[in-house]
C-alpha atoms as a PDB file:
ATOM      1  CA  UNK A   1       0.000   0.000   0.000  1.00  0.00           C
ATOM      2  CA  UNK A   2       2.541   2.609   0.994  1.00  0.00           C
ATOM      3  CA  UNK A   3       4.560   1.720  -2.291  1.00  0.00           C
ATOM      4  CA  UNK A   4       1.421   2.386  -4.549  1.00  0.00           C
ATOM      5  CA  UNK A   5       0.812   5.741  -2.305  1.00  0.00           C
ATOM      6  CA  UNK A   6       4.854   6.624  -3.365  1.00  0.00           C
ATOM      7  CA  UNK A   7       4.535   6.521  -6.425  1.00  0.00           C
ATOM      8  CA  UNK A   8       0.894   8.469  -6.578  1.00  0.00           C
ATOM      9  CA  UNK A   9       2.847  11.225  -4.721  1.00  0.00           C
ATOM     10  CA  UNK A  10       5.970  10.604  -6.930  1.00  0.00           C
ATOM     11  CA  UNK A  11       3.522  11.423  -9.957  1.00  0.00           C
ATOM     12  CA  UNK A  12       1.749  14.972  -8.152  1.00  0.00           C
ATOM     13  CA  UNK A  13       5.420  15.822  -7.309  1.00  0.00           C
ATOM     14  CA  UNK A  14       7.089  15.499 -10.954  1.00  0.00           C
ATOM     15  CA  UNK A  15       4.477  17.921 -12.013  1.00  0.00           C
ATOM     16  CA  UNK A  16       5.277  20.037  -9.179  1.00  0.00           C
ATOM     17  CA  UNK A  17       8.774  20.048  -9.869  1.00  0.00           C
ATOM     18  CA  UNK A  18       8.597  21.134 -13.700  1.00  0.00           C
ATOM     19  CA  UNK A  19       6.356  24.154 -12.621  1.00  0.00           C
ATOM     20  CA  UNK A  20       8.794  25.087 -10.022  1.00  0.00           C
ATOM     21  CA  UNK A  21      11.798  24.351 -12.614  1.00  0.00           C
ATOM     22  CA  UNK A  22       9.971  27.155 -14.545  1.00  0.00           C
ATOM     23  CA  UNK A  23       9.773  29.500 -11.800  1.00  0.00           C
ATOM     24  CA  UNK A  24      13.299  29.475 -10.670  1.00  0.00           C
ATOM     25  CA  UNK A  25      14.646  29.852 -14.283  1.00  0.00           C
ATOM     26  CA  UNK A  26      12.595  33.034 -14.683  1.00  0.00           C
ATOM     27  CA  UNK A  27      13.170  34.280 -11.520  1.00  0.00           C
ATOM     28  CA  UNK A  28      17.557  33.742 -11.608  1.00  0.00           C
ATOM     29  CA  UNK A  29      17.030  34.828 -15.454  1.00  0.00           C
ATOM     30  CA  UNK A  30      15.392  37.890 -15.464  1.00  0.00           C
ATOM     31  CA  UNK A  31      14.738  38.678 -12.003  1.00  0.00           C
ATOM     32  CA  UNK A  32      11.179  38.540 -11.837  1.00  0.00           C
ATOM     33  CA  UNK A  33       8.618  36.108 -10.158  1.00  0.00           C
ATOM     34  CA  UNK A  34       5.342  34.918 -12.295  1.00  0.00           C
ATOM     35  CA  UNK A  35       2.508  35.248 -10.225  1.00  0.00           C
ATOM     36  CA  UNK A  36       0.573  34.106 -12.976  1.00  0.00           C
ATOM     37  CA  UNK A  37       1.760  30.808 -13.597  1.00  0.00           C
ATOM     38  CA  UNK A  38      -0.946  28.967 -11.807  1.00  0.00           C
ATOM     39  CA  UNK A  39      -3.130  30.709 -14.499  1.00  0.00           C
ATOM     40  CA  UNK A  40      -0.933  30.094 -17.527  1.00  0.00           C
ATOM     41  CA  UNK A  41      -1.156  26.435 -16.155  1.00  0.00           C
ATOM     42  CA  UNK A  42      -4.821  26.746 -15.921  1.00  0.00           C
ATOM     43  CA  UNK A  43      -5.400  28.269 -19.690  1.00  0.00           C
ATOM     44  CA  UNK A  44      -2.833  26.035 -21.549  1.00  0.00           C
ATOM     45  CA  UNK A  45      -4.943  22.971 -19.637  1.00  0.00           C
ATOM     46  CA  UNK A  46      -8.460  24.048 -21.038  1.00  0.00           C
ATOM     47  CA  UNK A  47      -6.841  24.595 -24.308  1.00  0.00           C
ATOM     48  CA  UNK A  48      -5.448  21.600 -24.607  1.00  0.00           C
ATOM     49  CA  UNK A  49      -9.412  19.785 -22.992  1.00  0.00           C
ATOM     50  CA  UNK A  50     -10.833  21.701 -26.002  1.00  0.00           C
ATOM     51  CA  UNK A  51      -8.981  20.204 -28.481  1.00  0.00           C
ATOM     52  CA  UNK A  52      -9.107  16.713 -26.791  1.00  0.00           C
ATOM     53  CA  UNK A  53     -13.065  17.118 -26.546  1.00  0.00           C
ATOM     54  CA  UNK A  54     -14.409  19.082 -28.607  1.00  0.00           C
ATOM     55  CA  UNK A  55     -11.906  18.612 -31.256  1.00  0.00           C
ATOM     56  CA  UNK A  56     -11.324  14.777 -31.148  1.00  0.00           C
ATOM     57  CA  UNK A  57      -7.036  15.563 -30.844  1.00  0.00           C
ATOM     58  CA  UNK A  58      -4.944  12.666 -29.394  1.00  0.00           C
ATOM     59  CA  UNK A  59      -3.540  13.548 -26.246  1.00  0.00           C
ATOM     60  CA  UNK A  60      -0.056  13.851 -27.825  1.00  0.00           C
ATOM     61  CA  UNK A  61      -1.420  16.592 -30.159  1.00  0.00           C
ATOM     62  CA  UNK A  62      -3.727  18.184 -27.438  1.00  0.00           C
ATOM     63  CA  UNK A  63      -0.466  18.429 -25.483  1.00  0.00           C
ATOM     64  CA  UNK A  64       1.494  20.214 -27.909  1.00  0.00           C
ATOM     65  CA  UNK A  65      -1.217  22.262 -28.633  1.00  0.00           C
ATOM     66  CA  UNK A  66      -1.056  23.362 -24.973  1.00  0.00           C
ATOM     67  CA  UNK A  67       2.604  24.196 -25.244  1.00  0.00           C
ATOM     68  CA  UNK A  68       2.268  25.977 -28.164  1.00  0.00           C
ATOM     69  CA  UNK A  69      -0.777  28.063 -26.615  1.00  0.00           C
ATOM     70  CA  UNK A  70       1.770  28.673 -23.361  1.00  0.00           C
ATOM     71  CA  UNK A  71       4.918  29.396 -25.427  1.00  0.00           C
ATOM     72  CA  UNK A  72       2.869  32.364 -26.625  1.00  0.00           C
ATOM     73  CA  UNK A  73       1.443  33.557 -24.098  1.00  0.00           C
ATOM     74  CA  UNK A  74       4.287  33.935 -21.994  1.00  0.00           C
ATOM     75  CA  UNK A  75       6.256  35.400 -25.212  1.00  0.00           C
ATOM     76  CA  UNK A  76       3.416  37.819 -25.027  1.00  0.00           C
ATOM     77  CA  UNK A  77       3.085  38.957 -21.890  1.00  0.00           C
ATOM     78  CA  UNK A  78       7.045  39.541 -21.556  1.00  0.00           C
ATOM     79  CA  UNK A  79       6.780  41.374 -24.626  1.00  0.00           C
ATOM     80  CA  UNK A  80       4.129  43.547 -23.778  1.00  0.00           C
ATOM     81  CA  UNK A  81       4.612  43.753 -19.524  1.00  0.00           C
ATOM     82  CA  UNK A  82       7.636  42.358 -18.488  1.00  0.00           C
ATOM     83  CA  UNK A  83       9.892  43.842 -20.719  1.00  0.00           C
ATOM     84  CA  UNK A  84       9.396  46.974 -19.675  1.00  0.00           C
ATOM     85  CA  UNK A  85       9.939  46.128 -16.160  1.00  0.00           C
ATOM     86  CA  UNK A  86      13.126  44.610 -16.527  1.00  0.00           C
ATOM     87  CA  UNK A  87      15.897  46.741 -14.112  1.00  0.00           C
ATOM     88  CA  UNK A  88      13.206  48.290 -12.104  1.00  0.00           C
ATOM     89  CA  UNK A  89      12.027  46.626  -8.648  1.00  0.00           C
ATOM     90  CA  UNK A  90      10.883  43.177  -8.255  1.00  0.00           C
ATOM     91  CA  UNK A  91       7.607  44.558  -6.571  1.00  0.00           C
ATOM     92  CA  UNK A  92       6.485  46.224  -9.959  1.00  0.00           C
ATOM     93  CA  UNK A  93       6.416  43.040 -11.731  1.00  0.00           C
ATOM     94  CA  UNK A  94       4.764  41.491  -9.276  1.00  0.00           C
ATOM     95  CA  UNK A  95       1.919  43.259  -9.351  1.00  0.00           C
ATOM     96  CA  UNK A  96       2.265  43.148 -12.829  1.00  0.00           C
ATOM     97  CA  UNK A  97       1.788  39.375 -13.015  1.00  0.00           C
ATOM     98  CA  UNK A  98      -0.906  39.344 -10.518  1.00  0.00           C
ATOM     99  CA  UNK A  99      -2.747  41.544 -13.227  1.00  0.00           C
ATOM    100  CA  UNK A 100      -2.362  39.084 -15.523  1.00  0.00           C
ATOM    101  CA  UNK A 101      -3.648  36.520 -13.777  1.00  0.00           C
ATOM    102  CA  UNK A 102      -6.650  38.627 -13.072  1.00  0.00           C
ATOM    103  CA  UNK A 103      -7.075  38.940 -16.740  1.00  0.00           C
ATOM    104  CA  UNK A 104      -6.398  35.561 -17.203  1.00  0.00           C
ATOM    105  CA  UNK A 105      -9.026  34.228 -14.696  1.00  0.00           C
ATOM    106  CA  UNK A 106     -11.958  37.110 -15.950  1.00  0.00           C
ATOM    107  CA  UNK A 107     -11.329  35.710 -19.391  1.00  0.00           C
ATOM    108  CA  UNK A 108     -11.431  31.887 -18.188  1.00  0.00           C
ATOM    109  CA  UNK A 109     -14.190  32.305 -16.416  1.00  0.00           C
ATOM    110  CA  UNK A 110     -16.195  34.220 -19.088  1.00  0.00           C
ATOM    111  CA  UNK A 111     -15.986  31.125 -21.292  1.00  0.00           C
ATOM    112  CA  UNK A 112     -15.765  27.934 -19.012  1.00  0.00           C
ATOM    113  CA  UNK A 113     -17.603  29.742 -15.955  1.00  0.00           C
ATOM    114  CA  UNK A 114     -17.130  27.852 -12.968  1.00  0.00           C
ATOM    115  CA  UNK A 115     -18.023  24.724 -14.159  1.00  0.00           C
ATOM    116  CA  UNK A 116     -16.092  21.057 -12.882  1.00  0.00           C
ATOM    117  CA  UNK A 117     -15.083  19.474 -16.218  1.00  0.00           C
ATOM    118  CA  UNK A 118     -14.119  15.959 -16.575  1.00  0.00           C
ATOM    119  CA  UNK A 119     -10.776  15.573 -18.080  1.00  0.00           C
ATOM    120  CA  UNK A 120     -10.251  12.585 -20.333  1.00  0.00           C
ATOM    121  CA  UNK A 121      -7.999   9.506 -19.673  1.00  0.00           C
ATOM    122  CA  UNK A 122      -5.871   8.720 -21.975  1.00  0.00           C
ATOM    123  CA  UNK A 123      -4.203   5.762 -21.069  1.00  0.00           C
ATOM    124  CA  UNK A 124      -7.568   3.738 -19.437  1.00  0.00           C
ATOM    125  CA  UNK A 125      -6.956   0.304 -18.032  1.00  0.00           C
ATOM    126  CA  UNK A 126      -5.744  -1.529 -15.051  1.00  0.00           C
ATOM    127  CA  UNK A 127      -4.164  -1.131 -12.221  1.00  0.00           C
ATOM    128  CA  UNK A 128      -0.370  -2.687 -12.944  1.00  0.00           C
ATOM    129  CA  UNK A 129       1.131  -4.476 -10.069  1.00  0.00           C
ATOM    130  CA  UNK A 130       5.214  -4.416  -9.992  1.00  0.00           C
ATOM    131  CA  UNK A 131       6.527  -6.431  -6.745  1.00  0.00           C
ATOM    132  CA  UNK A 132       4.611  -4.252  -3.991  1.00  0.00           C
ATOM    133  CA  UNK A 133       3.734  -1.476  -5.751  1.00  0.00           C
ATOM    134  CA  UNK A 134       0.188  -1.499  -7.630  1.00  0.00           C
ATOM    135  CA  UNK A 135       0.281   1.724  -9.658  1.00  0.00           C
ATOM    136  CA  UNK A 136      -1.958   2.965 -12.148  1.00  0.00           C
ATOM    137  CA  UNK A 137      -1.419   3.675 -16.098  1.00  0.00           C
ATOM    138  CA  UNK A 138      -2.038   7.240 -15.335  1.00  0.00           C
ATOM    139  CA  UNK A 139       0.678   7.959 -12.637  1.00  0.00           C
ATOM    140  CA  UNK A 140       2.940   6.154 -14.820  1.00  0.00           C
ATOM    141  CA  UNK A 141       1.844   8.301 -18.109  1.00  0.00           C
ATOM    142  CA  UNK A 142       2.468  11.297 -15.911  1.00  0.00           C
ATOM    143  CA  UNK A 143       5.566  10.277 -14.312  1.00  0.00           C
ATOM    144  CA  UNK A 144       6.991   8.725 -17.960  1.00  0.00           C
ATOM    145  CA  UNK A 145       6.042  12.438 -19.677  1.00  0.00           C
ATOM    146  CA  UNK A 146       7.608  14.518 -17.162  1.00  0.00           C
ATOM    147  CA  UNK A 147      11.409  12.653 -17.187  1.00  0.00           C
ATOM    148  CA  UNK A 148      10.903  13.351 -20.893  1.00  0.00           C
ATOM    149  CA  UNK A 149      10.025  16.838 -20.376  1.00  0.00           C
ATOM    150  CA  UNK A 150      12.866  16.897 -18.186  1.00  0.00           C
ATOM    151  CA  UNK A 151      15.375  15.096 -20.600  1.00  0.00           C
ATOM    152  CA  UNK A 152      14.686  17.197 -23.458  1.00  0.00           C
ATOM    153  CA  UNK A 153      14.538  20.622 -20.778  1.00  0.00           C
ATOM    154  CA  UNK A 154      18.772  19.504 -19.977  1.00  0.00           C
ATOM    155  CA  UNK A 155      19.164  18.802 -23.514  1.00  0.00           C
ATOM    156  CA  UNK A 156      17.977  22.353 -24.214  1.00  0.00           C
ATOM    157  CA  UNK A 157      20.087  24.286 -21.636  1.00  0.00           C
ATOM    158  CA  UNK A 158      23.060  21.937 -22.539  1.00  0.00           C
ATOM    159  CA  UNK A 159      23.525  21.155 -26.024  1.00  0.00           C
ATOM    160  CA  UNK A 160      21.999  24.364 -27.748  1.00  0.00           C
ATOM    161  CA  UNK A 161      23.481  28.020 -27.946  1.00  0.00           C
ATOM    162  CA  UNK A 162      20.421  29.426 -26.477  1.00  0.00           C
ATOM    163  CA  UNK A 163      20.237  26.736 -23.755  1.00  0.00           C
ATOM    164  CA  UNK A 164      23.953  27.486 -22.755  1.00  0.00           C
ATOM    165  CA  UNK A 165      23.322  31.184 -23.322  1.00  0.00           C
ATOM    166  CA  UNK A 166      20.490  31.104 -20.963  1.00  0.00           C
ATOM    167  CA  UNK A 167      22.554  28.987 -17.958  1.00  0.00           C
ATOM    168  CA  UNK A 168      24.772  31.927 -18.307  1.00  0.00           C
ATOM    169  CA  UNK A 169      22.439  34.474 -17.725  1.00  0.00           C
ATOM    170  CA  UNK A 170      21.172  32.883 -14.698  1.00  0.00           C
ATOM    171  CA  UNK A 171      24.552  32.362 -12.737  1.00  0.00           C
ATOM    172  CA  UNK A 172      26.203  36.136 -14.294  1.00  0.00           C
ATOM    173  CA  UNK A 173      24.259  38.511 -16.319  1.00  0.00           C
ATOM    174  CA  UNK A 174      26.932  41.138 -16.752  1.00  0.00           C
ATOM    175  CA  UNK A 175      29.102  38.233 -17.889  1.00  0.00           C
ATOM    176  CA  UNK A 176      26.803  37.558 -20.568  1.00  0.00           C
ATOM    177  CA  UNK A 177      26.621  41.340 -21.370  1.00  0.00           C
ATOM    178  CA  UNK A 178      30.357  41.372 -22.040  1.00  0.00           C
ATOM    179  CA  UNK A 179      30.193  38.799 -24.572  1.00  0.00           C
ATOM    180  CA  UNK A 180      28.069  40.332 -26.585  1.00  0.00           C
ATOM    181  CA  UNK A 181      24.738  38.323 -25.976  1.00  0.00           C
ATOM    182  CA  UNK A 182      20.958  40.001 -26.338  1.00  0.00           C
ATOM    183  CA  UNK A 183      19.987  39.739 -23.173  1.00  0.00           C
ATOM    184  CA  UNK A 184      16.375  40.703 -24.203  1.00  0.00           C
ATOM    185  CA  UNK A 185      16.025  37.889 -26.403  1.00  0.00           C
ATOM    186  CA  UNK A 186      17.625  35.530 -23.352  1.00  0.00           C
ATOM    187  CA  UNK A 187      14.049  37.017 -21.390  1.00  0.00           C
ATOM    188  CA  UNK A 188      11.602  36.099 -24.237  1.00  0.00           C
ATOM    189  CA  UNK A 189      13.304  32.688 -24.175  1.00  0.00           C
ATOM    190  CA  UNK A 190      12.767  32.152 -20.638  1.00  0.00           C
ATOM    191  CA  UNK A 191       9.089  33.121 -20.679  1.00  0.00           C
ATOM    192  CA  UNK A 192       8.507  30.829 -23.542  1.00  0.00           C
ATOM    193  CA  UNK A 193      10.470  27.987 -21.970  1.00  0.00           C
ATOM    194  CA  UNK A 194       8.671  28.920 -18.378  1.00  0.00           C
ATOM    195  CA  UNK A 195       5.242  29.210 -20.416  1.00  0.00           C
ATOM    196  CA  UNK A 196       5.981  25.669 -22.063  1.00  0.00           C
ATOM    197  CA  UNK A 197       6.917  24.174 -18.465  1.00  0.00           C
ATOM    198  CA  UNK A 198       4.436  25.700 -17.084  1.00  0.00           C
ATOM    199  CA  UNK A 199       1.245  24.191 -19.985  1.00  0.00           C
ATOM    200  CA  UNK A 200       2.794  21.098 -20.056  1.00  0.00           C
ATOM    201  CA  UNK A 201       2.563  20.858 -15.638  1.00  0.00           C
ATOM    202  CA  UNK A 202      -1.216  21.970 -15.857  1.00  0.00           C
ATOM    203  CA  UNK A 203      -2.262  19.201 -18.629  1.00  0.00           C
ATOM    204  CA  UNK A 204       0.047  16.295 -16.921  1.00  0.00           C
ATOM    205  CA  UNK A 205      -1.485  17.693 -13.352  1.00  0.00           C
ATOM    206  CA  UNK A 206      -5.273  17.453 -14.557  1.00  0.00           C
ATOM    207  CA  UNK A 207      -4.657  14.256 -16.149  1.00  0.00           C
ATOM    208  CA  UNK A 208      -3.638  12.906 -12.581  1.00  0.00           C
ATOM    209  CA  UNK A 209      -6.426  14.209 -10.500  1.00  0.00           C
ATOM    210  CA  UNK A 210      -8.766  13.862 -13.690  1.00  0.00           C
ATOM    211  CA  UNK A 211     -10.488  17.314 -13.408  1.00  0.00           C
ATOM    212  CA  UNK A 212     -10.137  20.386 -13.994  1.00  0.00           C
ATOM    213  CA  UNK A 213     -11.749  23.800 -13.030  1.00  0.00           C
ATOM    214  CA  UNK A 214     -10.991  27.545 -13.685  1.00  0.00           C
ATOM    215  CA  UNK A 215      -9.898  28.375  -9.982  1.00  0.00           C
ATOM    216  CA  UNK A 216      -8.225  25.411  -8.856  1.00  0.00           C
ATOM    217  CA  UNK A 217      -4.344  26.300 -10.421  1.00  0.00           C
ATOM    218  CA  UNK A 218      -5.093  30.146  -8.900  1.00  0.00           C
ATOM    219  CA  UNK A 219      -5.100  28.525  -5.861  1.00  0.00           C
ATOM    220  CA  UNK A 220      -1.946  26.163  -6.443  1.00  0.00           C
ATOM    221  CA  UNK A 221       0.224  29.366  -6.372  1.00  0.00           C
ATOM    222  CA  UNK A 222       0.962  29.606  -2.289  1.00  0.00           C
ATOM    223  CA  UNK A 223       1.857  26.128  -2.837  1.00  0.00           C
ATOM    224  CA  UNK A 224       4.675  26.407  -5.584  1.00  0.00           C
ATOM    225  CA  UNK A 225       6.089  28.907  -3.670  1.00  0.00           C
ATOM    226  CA  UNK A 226       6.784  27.220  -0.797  1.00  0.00           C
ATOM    227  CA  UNK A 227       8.279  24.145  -2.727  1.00  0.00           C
ATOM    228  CA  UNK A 228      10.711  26.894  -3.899  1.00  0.00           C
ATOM    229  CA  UNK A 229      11.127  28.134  -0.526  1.00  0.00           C
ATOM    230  CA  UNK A 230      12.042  24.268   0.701  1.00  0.00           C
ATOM    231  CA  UNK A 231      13.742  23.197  -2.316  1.00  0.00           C
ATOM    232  CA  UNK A 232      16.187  26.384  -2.721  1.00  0.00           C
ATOM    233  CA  UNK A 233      15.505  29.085  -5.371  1.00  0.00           C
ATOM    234  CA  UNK A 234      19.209  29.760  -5.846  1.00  0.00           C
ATOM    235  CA  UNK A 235      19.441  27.100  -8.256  1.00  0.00           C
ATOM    236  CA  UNK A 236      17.347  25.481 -11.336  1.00  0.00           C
ATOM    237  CA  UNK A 237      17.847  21.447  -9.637  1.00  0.00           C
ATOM    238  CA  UNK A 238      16.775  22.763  -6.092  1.00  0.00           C
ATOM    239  CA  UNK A 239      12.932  22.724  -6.704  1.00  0.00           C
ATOM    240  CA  UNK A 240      13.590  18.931  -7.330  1.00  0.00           C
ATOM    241  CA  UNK A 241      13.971  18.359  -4.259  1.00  0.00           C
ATOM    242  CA  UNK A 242      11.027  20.608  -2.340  1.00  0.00           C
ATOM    243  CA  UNK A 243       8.233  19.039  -4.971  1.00  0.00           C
ATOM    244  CA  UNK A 244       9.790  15.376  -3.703  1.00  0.00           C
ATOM    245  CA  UNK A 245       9.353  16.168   0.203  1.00  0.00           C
ATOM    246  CA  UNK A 246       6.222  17.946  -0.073  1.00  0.00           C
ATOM    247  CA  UNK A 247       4.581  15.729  -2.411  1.00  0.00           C
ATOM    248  CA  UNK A 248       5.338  12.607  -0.207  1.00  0.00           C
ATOM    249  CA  UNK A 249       5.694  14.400   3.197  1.00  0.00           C
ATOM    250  CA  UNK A 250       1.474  13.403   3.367  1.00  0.00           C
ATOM    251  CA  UNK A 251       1.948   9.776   2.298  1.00  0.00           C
ATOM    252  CA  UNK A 252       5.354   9.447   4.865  1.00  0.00           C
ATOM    253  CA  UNK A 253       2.802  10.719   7.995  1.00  0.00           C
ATOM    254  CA  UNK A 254      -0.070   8.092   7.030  1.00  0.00           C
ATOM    255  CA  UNK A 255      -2.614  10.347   6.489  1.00  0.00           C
ATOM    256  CA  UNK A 256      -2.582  11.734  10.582  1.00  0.00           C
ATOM    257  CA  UNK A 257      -2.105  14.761   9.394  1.00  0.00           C
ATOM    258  CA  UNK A 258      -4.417  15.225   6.586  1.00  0.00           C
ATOM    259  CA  UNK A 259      -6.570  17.918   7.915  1.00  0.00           C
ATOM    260  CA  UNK A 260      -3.668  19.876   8.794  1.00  0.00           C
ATOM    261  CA  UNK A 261      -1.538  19.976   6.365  1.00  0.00           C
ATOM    262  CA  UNK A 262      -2.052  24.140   5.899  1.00  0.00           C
ATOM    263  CA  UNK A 263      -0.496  23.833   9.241  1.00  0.00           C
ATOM    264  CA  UNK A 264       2.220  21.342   9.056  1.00  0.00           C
ATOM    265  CA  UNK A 265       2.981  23.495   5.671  1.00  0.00           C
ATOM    266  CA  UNK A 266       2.989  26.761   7.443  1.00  0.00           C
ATOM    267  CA  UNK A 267       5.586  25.285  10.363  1.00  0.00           C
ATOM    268  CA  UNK A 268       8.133  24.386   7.895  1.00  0.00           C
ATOM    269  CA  UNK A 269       7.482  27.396   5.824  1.00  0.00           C
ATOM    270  CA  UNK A 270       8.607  29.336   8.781  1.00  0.00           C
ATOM    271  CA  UNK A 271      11.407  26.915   9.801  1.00  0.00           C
ATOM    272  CA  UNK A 272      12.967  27.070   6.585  1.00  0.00           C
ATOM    273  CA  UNK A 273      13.103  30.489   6.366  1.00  0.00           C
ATOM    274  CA  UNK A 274      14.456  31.123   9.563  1.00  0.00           C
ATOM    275  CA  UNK A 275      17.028  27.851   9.810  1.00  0.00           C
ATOM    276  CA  UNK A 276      17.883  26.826   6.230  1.00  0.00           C
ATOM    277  CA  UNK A 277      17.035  30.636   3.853  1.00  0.00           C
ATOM    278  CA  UNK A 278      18.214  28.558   0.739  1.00  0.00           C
ATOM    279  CA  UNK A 279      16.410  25.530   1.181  1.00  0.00           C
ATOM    280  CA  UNK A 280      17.434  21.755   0.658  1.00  0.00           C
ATOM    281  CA  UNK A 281      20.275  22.781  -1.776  1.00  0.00           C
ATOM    282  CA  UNK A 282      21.682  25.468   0.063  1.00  0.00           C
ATOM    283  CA  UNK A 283      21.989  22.562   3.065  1.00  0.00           C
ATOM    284  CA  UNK A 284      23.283  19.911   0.565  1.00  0.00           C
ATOM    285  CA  UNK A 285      26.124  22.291  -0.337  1.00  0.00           C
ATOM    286  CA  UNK A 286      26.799  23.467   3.143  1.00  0.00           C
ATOM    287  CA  UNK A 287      27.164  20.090   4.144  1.00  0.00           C
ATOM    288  CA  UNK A 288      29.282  19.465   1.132  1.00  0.00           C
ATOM    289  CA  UNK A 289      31.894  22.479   2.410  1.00  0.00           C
ATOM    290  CA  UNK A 290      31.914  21.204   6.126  1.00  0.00           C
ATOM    291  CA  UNK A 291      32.944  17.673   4.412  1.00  0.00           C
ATOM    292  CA  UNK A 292      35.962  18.925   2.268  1.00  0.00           C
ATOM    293  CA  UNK A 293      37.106  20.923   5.078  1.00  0.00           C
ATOM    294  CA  UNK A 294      36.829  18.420   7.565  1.00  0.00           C
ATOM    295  CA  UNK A 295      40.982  17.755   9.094  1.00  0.00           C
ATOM    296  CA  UNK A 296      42.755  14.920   6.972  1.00  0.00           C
ATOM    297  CA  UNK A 297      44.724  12.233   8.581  1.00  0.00           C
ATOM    298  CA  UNK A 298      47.938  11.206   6.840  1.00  0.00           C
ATOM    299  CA  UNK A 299      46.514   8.169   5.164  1.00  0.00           C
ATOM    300  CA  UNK A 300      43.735  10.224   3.749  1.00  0.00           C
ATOM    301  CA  UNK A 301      46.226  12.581   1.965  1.00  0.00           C
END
């Protein structure tokens, strides 16, 4: 039983972790934080249910759609917002996102109200029992989609001048500045690549709660935050790690907690922000440093 609750929680948590992948490269990129990325989430989703439902796309097409759909839309609102926000203070652009998702929710709502829609399954069947786990085809379909996500996200940043370009930017801007880089076209590619994370995480996530409804991603957004807060936000890998803890911390406790987990949230919200500011990274490196300064004997050297 606990096996088969792992690897539900393993499936919420991948999805978790490309959002907050998304997050962190906009936010050591261009210095901003996307307040609206629950709703780009949200929008990309019904897209893609539209073209599932209404017009009869395979998932793999409906999903593609939906990155297509986010890819613009965060090229767009850069373009028009964020662009000219870039230099000034963080707060500006915050508020700045949370207009957009006000736009974006007004507009949702006016076409899809607040209705509970049913989102299909694409991979129906049985449950598949491995040794002790029993999972399902759609944690596995979620799971299997975001380590390709992933793979072709490192491929990106690693094997392509704008990838590399980019993984500059976010460890020394003025570096990239010197070597004669456009920085503004380095922001437009994060949005898009954010925007793409971020309509790929809300199709996968409806998929694997098998709903979907205008205000439920709006209401995601405290909780993205605080897996950035507990993973690290210093660094693209350190989300990783907060979606993984937070995604299985309920499944670890057995369920005694499950009517207060806003609480048991809040208390290491607080914790890590007083104890451990840079979250599980910033630990795993501190611990690192304490390790290769720890005193050598002689048959160590």
């Amino acid at each position: 039983m606990i096996f088969s609750l792992l690897i539900d929680g393993l499936s919420v948590g991948s999805v978790y972790a490309l959002v907050a992948v998304g997050l962190v490269m906009l936010a050591q990129s261009t210095g901003t934080m996307n307040f609206a990325h629950g709703d780009f989430m949200m929008f990309s989703t019904f897209v893609a249910y539209a073209l599932l439902v209404q017009l009869k796309f395979p998932f793999a097409l409906a999903l593609i759609g939906a990155m297509v759909f986010a890819s613009l839309l965060g090229f767009t609102v850069e373009r028009l917002i964020i662009h000219h926000l870039i230099g000034g203070p963080m707060a500006a652009s915050i508020m700045a996102t949370l207009g957009v998702a006000y736009i974006l929710q007004g507009i949702a709502k006016d076409i899809w109200s607040d209705n509970i829609f049913r989102f299909p399954e694409t991979f129906p069947g049985d449950y598949i029992q491995v040794g002790p786990a029993r999972m399902s085809p759609q944690s596995i379909g979620v799971i299997a989609s975001t380590l390709i996500v992933i793979s072709l996200l490192y491929l990106f940043l690693n094997k392509t001048k704008a990838g590399t370009a980019l993984r500059a930017l976010t460890q020394n801007r003025q570096a990239v500045l010197l070597m004669g880089v456009r920085v503004s076209r380095m922001f437009s590619i994060s949005w898009i690549v954010g925007g793409v994370l971020a309509g790929v995480a809300g199709v996968l996530y409806s998929y694997a709660i098998k709903y979907l409804e205008v205000g439920y991603f709006s209401n995601m957004g405290l909780s993205f935050f605080l897996i950035l807060v507990v993973g690290g936000i210093g660094r693209v890998y350190g989300p990783l790690f907060g979606s993984v803890f937070l995604t299985l911390l309920p499944q670890l406790l057995g369920g005694k907690f499950s009517q207060q987990m806003s609480l048991v949230y809040g208390i290491i919200l607080v914790v890590f922000v007083l104890a451990a500011p840079k979250g599980f990274y910033g630990l795993w490196w501190r611990i690192r440093r304490i390790w290769a300064s720890r005193p050598r004997n002689r048959g160590e050297a």
